[in-house]
N, C-alpha and C. Protein backbone atom coordinates (compact mmCIF):
# COMPACT_ATOMS: atom_id res chain seq x y z
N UNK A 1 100.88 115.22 162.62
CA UNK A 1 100.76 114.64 161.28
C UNK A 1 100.12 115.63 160.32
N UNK A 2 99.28 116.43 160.49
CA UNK A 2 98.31 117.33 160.08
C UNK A 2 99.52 118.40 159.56
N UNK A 3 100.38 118.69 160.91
CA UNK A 3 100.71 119.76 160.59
C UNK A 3 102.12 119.48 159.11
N UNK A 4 102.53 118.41 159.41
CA UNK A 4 103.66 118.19 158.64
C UNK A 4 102.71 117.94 156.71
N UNK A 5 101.63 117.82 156.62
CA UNK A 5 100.93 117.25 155.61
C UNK A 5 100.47 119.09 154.96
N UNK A 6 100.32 119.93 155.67
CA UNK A 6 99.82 121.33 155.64
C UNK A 6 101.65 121.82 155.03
N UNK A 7 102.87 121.56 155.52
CA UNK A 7 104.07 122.08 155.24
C UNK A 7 104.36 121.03 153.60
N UNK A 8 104.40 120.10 153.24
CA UNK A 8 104.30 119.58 152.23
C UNK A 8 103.33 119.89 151.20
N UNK A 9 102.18 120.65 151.74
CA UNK A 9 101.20 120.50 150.33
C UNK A 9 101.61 122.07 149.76
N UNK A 10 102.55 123.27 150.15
CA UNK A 10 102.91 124.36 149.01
C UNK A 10 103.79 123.39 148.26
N UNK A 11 104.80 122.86 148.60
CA UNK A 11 106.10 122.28 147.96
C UNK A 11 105.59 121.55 146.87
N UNK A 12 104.51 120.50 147.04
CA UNK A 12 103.94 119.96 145.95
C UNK A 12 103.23 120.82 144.84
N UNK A 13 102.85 121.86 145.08
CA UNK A 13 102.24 122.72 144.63
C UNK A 13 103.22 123.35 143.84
N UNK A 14 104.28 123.78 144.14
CA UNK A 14 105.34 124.24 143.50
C UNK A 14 105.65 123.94 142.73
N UNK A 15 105.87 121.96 142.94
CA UNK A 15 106.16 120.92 141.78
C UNK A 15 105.34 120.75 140.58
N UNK A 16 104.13 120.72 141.22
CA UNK A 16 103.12 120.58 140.12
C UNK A 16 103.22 121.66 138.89
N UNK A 17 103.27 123.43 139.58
CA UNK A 17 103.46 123.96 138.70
C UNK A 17 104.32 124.76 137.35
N UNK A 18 105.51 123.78 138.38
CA UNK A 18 106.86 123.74 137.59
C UNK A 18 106.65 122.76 136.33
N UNK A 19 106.11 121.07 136.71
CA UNK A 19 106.09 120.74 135.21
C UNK A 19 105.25 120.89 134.62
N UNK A 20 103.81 122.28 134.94
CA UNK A 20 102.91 122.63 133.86
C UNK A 20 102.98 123.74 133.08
N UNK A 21 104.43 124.26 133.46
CA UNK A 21 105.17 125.01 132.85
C UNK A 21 106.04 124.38 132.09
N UNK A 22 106.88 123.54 132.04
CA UNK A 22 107.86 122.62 131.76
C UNK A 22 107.95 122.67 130.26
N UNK A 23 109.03 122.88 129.26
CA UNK A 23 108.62 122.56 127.45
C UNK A 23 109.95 121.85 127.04
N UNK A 24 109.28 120.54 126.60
CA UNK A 24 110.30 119.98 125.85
C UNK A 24 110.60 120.68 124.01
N UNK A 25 112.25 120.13 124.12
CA UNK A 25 113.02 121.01 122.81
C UNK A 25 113.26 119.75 122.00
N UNK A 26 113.02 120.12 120.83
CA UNK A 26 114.00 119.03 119.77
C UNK A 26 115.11 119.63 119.14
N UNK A 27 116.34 118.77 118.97
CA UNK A 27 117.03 119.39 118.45
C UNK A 27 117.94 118.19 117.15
N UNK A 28 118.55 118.35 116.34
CA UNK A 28 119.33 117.58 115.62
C UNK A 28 120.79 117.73 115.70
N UNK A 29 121.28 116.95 115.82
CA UNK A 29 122.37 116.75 116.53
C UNK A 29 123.49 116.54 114.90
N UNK A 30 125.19 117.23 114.66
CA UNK A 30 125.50 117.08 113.57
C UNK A 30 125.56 116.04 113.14
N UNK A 31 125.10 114.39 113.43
CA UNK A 31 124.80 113.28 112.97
C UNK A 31 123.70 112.85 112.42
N UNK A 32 123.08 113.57 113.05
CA UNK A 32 121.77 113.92 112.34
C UNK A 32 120.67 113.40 113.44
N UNK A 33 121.48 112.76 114.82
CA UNK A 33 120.39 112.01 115.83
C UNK A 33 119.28 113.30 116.39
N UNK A 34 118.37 113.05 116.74
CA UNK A 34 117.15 113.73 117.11
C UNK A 34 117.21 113.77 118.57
N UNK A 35 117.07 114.56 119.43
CA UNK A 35 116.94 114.62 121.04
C UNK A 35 115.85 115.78 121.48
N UNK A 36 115.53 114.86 122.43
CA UNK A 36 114.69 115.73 123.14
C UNK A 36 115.19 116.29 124.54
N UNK A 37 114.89 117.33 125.32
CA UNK A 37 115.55 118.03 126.42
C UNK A 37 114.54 118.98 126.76
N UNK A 38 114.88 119.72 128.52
CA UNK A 38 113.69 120.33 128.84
C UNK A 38 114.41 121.49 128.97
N UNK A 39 115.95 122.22 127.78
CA UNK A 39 116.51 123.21 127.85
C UNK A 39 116.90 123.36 126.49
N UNK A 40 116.41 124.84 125.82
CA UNK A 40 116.84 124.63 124.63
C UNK A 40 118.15 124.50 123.82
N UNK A 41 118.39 123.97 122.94
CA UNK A 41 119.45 123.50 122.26
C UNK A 41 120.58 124.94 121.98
N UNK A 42 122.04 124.73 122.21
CA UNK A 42 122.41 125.61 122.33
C UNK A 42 123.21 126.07 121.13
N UNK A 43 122.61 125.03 119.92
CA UNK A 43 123.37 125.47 118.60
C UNK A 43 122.20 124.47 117.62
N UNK A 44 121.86 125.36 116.35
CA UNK A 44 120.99 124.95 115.59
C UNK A 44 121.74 124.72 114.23
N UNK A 45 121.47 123.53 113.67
CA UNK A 45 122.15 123.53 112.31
C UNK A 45 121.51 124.26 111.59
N UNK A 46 122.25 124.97 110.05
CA UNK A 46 121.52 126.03 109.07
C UNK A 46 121.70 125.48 108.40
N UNK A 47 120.13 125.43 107.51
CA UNK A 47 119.96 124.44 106.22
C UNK A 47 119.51 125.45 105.02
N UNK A 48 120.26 125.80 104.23
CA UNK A 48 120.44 126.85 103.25
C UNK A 48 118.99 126.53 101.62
N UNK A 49 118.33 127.03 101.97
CA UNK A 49 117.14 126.74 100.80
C UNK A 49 117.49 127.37 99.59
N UNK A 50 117.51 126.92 98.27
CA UNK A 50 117.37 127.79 96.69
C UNK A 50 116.88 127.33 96.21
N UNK A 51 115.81 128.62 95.44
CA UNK A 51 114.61 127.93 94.59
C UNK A 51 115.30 127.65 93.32
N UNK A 52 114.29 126.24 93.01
CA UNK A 52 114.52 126.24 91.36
C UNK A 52 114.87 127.15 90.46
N UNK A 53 115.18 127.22 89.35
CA UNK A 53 115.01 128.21 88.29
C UNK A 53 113.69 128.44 87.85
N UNK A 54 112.75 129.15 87.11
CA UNK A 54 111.31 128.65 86.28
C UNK A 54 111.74 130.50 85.43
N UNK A 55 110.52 130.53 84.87
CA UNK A 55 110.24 131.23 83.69
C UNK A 55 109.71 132.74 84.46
N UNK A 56 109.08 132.89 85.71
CA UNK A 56 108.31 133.94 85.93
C UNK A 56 109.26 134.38 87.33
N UNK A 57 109.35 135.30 87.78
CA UNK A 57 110.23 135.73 88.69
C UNK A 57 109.64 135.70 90.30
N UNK A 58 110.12 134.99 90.91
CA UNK A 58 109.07 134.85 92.26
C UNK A 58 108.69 133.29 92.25
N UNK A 59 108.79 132.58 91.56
CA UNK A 59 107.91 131.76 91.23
C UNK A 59 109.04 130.08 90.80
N UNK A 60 108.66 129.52 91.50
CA UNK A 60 109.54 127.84 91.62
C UNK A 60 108.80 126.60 91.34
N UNK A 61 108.83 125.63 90.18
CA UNK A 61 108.69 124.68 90.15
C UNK A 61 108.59 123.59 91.86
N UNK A 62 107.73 123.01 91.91
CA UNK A 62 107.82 121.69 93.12
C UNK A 62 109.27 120.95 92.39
N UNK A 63 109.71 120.36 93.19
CA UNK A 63 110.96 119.64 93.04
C UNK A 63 110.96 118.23 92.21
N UNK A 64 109.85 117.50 92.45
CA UNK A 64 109.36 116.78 91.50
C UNK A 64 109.04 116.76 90.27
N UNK A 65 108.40 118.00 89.97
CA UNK A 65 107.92 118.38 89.16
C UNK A 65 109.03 118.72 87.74
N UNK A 66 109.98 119.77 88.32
CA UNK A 66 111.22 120.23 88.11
C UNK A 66 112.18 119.26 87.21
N UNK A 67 112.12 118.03 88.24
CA UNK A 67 113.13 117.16 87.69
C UNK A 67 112.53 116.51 86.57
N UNK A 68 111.06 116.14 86.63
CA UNK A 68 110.33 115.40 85.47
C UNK A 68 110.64 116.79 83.91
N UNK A 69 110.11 117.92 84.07
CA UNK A 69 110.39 118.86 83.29
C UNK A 69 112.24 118.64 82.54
N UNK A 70 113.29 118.41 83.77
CA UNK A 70 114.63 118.53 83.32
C UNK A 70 114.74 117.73 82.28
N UNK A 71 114.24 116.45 82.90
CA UNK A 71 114.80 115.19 82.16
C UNK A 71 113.79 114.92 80.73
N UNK A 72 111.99 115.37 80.59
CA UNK A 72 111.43 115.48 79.70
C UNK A 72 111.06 116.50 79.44
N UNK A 73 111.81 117.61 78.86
CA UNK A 73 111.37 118.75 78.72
C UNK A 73 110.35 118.46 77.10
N UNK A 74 109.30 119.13 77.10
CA UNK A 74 107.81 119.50 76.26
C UNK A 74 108.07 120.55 75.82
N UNK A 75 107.82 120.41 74.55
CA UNK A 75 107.83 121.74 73.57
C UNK A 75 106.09 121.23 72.92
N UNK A 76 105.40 122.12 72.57
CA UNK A 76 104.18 122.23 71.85
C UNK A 76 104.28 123.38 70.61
N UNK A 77 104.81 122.63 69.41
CA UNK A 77 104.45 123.17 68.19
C UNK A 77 103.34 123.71 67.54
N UNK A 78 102.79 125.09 66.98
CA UNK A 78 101.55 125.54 66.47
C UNK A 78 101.57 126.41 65.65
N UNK A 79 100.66 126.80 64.81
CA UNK A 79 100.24 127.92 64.32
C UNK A 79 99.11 128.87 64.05
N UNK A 80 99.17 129.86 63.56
CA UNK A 80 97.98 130.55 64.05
C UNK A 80 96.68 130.57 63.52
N UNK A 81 95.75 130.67 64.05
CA UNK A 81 94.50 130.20 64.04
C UNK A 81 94.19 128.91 63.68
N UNK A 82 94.83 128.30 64.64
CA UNK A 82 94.68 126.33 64.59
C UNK A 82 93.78 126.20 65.96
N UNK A 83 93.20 125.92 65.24
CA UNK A 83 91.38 125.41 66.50
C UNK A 83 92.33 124.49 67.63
N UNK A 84 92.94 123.28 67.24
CA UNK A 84 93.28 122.13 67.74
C UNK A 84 94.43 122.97 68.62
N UNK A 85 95.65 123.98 68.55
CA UNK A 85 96.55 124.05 69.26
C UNK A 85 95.76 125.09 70.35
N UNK A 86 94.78 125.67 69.85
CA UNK A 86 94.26 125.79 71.40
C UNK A 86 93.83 124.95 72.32
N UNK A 87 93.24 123.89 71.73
CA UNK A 87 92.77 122.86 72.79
C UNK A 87 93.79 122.30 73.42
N UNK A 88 95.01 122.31 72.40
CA UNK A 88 96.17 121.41 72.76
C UNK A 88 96.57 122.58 74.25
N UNK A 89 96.70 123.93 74.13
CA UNK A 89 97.14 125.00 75.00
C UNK A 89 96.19 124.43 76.42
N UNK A 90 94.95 124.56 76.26
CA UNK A 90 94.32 124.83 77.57
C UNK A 90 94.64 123.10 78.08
N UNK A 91 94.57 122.13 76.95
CA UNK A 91 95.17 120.79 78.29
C UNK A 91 96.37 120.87 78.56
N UNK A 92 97.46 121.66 78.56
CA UNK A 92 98.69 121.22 78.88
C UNK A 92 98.48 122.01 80.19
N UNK A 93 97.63 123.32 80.52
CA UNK A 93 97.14 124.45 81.17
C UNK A 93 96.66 123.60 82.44
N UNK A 94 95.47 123.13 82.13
CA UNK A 94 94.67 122.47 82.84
C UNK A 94 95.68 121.37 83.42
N UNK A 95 96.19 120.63 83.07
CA UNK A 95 97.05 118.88 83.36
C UNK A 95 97.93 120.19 84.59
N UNK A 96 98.61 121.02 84.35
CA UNK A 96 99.65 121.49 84.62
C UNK A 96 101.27 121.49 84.04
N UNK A 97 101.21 121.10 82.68
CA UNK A 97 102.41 120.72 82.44
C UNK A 97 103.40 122.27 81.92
N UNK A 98 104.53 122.55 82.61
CA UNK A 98 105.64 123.55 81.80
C UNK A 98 105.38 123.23 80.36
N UNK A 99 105.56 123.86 79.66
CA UNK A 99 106.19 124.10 78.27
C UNK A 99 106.78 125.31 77.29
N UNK A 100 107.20 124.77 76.37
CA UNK A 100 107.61 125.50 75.77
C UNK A 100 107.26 126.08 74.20
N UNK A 101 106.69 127.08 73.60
CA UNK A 101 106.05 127.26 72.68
C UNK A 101 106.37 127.51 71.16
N UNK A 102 106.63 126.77 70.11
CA UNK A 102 107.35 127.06 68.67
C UNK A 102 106.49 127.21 68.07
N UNK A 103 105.90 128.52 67.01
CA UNK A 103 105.23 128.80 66.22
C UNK A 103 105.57 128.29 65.07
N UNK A 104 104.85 128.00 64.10
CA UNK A 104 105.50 127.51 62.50
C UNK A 104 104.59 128.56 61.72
N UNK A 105 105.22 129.70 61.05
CA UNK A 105 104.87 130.88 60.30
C UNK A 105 105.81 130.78 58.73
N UNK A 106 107.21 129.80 58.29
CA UNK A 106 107.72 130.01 57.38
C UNK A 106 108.35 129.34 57.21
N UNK A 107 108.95 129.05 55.76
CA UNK A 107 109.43 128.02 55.20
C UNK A 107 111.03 127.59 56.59
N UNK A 108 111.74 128.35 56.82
CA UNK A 108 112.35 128.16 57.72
C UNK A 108 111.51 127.42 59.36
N UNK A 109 110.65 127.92 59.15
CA UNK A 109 110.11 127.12 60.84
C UNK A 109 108.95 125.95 60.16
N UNK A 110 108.90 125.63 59.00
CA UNK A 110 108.62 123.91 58.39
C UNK A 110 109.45 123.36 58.43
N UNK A 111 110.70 123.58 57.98
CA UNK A 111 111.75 123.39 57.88
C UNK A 111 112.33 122.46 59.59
N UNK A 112 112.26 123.05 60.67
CA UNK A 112 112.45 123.03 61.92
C UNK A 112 111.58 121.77 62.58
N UNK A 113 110.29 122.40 62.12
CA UNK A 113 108.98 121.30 62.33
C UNK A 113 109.55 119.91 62.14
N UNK A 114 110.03 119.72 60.55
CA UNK A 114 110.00 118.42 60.27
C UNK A 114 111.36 118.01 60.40
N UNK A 115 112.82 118.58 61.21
CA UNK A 115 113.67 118.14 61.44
C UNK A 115 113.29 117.99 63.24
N UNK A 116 112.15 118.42 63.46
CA UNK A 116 111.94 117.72 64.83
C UNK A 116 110.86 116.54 65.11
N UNK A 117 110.86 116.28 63.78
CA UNK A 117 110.10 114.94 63.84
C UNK A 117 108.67 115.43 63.25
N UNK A 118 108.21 115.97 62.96
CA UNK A 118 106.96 116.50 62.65
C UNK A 118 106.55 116.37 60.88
N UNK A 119 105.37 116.67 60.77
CA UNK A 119 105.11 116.44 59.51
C UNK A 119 104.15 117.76 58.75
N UNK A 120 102.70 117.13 58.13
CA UNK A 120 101.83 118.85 57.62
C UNK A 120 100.88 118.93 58.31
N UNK A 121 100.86 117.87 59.78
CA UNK A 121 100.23 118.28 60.80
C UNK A 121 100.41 118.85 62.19
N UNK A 122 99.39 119.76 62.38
CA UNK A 122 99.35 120.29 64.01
C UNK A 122 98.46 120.57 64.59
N UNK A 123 98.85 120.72 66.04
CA UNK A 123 99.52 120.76 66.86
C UNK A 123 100.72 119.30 67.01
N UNK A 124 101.93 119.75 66.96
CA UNK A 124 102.89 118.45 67.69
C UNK A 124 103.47 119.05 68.93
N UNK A 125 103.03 117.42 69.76
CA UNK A 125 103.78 117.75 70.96
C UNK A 125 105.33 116.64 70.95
N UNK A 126 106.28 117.21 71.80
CA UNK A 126 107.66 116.86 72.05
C UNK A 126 107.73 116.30 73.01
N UNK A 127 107.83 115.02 73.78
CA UNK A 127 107.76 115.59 75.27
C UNK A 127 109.34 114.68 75.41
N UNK A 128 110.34 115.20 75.56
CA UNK A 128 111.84 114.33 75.43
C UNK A 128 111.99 113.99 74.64
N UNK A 129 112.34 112.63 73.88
CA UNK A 129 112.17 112.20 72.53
C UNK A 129 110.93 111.55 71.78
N UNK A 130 109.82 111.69 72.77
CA UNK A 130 108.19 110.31 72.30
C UNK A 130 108.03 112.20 71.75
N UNK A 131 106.76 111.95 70.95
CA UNK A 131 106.58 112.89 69.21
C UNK A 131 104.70 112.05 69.59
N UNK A 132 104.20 113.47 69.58
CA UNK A 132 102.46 112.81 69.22
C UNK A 132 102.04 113.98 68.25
N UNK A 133 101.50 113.50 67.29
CA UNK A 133 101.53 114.63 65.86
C UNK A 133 99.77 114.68 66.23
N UNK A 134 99.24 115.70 65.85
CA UNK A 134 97.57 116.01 65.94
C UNK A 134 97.15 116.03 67.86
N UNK A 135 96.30 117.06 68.11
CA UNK A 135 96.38 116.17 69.28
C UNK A 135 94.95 115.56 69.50
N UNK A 136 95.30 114.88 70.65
CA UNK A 136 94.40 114.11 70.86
C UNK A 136 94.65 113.62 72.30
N UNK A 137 93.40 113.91 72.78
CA UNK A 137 93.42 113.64 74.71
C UNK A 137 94.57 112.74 74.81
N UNK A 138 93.22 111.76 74.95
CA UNK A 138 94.06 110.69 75.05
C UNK A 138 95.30 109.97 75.03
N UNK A 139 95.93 110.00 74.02
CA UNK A 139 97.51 109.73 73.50
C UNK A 139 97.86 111.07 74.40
N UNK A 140 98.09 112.16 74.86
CA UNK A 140 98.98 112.49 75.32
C UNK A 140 98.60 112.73 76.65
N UNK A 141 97.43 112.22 77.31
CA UNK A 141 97.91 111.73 78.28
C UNK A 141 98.64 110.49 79.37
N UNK A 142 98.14 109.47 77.96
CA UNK A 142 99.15 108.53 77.67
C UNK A 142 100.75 108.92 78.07
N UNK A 143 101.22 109.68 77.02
CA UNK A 143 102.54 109.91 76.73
C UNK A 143 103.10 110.71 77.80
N UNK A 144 102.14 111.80 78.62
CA UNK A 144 102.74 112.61 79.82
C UNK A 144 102.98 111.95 80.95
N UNK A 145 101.81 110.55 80.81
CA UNK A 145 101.98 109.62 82.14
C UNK A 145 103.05 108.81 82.35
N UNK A 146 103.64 108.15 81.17
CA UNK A 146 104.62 107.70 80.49
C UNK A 146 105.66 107.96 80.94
N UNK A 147 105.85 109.83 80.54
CA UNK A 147 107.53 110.54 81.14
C UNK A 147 107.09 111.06 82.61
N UNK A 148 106.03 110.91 83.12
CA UNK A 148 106.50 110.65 84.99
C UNK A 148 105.91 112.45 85.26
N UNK A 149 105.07 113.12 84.58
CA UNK A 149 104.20 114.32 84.53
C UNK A 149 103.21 113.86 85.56
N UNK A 150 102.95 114.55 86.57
CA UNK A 150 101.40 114.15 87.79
C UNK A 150 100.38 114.54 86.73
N UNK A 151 99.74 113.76 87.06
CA UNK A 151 98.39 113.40 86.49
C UNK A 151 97.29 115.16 86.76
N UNK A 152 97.47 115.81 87.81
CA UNK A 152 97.09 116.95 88.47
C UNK A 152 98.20 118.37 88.44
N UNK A 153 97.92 119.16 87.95
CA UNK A 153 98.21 120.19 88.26
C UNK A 153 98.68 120.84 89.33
N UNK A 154 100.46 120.62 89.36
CA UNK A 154 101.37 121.29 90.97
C UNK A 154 101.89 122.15 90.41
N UNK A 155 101.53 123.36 89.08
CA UNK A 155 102.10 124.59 89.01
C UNK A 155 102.03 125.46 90.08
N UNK A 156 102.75 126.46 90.32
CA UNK A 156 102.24 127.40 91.56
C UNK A 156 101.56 128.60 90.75
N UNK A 157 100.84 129.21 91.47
CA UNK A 157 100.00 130.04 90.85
C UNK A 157 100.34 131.64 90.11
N UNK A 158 101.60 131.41 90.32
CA UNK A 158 102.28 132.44 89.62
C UNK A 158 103.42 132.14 88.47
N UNK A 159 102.89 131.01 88.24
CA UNK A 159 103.70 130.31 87.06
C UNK A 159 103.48 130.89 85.94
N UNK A 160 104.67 131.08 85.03
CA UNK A 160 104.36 131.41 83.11
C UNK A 160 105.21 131.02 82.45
N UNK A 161 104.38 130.32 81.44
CA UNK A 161 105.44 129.86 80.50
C UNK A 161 106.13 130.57 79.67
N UNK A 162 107.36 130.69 79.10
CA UNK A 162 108.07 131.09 78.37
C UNK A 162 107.62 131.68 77.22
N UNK A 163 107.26 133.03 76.72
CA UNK A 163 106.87 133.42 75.62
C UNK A 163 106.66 132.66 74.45
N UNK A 164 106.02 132.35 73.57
CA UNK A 164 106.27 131.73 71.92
C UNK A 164 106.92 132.19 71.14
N UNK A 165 107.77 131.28 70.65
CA UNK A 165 108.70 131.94 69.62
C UNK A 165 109.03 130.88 68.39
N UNK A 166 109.50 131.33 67.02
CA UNK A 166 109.47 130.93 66.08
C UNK A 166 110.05 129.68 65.79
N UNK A 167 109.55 128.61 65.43
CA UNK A 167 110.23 127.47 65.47
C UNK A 167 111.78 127.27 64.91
N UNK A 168 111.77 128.22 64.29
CA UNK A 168 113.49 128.19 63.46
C UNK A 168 114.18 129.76 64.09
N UNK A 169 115.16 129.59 64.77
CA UNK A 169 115.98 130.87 65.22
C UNK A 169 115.89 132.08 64.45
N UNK A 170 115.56 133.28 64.69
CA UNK A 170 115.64 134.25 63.99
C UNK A 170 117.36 134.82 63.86
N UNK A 171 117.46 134.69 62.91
CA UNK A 171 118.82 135.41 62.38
C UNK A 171 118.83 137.32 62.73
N UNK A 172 119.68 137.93 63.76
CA UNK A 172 119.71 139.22 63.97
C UNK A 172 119.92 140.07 62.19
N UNK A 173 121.12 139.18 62.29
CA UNK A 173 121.92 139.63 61.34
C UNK A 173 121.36 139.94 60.13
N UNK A 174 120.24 138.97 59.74
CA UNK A 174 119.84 138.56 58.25
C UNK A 174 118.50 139.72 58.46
N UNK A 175 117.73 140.18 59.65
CA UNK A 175 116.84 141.19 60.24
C UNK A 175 117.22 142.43 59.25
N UNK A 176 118.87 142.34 60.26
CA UNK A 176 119.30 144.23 59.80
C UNK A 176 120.20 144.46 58.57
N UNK A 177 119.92 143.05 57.91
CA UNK A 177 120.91 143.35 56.24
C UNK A 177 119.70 143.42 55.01
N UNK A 178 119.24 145.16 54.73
CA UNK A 178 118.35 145.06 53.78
C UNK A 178 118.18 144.35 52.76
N UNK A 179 119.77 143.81 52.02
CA UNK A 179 119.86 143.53 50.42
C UNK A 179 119.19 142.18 50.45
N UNK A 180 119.83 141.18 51.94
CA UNK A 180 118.91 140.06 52.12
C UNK A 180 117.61 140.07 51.96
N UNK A 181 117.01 141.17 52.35
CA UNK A 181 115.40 141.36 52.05
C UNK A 181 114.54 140.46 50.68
N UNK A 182 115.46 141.27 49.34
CA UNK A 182 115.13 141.23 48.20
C UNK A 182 115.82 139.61 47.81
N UNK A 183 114.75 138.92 47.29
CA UNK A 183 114.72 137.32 46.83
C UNK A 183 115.34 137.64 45.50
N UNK A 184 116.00 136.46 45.61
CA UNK A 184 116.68 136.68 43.71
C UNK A 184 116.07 136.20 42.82
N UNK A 185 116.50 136.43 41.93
CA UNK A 185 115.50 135.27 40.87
C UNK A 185 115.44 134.46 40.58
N UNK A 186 114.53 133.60 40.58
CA UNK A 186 114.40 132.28 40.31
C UNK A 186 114.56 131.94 39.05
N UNK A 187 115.19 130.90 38.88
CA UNK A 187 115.26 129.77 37.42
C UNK A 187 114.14 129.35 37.30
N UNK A 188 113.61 129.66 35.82
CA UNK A 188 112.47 128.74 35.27
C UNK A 188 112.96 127.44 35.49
N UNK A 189 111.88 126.69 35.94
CA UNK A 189 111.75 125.30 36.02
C UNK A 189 111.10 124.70 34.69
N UNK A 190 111.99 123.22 34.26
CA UNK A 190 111.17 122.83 33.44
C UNK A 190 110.29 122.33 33.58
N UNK A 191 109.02 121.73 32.87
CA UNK A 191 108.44 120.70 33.26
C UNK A 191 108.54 119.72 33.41
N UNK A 192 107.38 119.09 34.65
CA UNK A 192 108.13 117.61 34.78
C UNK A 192 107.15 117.02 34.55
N UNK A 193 107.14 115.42 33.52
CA UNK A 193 106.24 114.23 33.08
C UNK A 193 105.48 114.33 34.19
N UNK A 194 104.09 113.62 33.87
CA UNK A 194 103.07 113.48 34.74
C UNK A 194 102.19 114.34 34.99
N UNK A 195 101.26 114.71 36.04
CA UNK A 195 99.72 115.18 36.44
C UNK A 195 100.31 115.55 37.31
N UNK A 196 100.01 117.24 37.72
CA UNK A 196 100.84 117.54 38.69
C UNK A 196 100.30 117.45 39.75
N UNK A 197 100.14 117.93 40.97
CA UNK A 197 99.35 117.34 42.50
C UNK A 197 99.23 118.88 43.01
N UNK A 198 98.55 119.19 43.62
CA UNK A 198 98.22 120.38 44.15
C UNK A 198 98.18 120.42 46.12
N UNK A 199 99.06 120.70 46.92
CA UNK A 199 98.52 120.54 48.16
C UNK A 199 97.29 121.52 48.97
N UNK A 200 96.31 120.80 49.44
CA UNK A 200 95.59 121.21 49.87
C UNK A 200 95.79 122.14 50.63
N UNK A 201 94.08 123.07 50.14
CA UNK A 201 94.41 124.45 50.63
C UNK A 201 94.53 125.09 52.40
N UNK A 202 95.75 125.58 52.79
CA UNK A 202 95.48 125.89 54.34
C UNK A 202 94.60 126.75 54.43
N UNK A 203 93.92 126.36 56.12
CA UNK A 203 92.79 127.05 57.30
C UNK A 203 93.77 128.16 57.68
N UNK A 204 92.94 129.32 57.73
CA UNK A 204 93.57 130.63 58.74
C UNK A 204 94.79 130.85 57.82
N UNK A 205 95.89 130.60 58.96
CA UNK A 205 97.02 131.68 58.13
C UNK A 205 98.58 130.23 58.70
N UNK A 206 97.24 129.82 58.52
CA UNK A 206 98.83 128.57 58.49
C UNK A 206 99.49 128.09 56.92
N UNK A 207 100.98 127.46 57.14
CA UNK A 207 101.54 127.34 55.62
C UNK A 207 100.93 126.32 55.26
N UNK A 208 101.10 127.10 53.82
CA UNK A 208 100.05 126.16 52.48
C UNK A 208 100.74 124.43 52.72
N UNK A 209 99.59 123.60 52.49
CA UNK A 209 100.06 122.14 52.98
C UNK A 209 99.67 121.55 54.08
N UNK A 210 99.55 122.43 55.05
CA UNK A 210 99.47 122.25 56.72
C UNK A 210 98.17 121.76 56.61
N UNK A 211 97.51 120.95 57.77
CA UNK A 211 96.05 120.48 58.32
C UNK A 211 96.30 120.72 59.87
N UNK A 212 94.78 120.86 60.40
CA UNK A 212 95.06 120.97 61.72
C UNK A 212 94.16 119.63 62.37
């Protein structure tokens, strides 16, 4: 009995260290069923990844994120040396939100301003079609929570936004045609009945009219 118990205990031994070697495989099957096996799978499906588009090279929107941006894309209107569109800059910074940047420097980019809903105040933010004129915390975080923006910051850390550029398209053309340069002359205006109104004087180097 001894001796037959002495010929059984390598064999067990064998066993033992066969399944402490042993590795189970997962694999997905083209139905998509899940299996497990103690031999690996002898064909792997290839699942083809592409990043988003974004603004900085290397660098991809979260997928969530992405789609909230598609469907409410944010523009932040400003001009220069406006106290308020910096504040407005570092919360969109801070929140994490993409955007996009329109300066207002000239009668053409007032012009732009107030065919995008805007008025002789700024900072305005865009965010899809909702319009918040001045900013102010509050209301736009209101309004970002609104169009489905995370509350937290999921930029990746090599994110940049899109340069600033002039709220009204720059004309190439009208650039490199000198004669355009020179303004024509204006018609005296007559006078008109009444007390005339004067708009208040702009801060910094924003257009005359503007408040921040």
């Amino acid at each position: 009995m001894m001796k037959n118990s002495r010929r059984l205990l390598p064999a067990a031994l064998l066993c033992c260290a066969a399944l402490a070697h042993a590795q189970l495989y997962k694999s997905v099957g083209p139905d998509g069923r899940v299996t497990y096996s103690d031999a690996p799978p002898a064909a792997a499906r290839q699942v083809e990844t592409r990043p988003l588009p974004s603004a900085a090279p290397g660098a991809a929107l979260p997928y969530e994120l992405a789609q909230v941006a598609k469907a409410q894309p944010v523009t932040l209107y400003t001009s220069d040396k406006c106290a308020p569109c910096e504040s407005a800059r570092s919360f969109l910074a801070v929140r994490g939100v993409p955007y996009a940047e329109k300066t207002v420097s000239s009668n053409e980019d007032i012009a732009a301003l107030r065919a995008a809903g805007g008025d002789a105040q700024l900072p305005l933010l865009t965010i899809g079609r909702s319009k918040e004129k001045g900013y102010e915390e509050g209301a736009w975080n209101a309004a970002l929570d609104a169009a489905g923006y995370p509350k937290s910051s999921q930029l990746p850390a090599t994110w940049r936004n899109p340069p600033p550029q002039g709220a009204a398209p720059r004309s190439a053309s009208k650039a490199a045609d000198p004669a355009e340069k020179a303004p024509a002359a204006a018609a005296p205006l007559s006078p008109s009945p009444g007390p005339a109104t004067e708009a208040p004087p702009a801060t910094g180097k924003a257009p005359p009219g503007f408040r921040f």
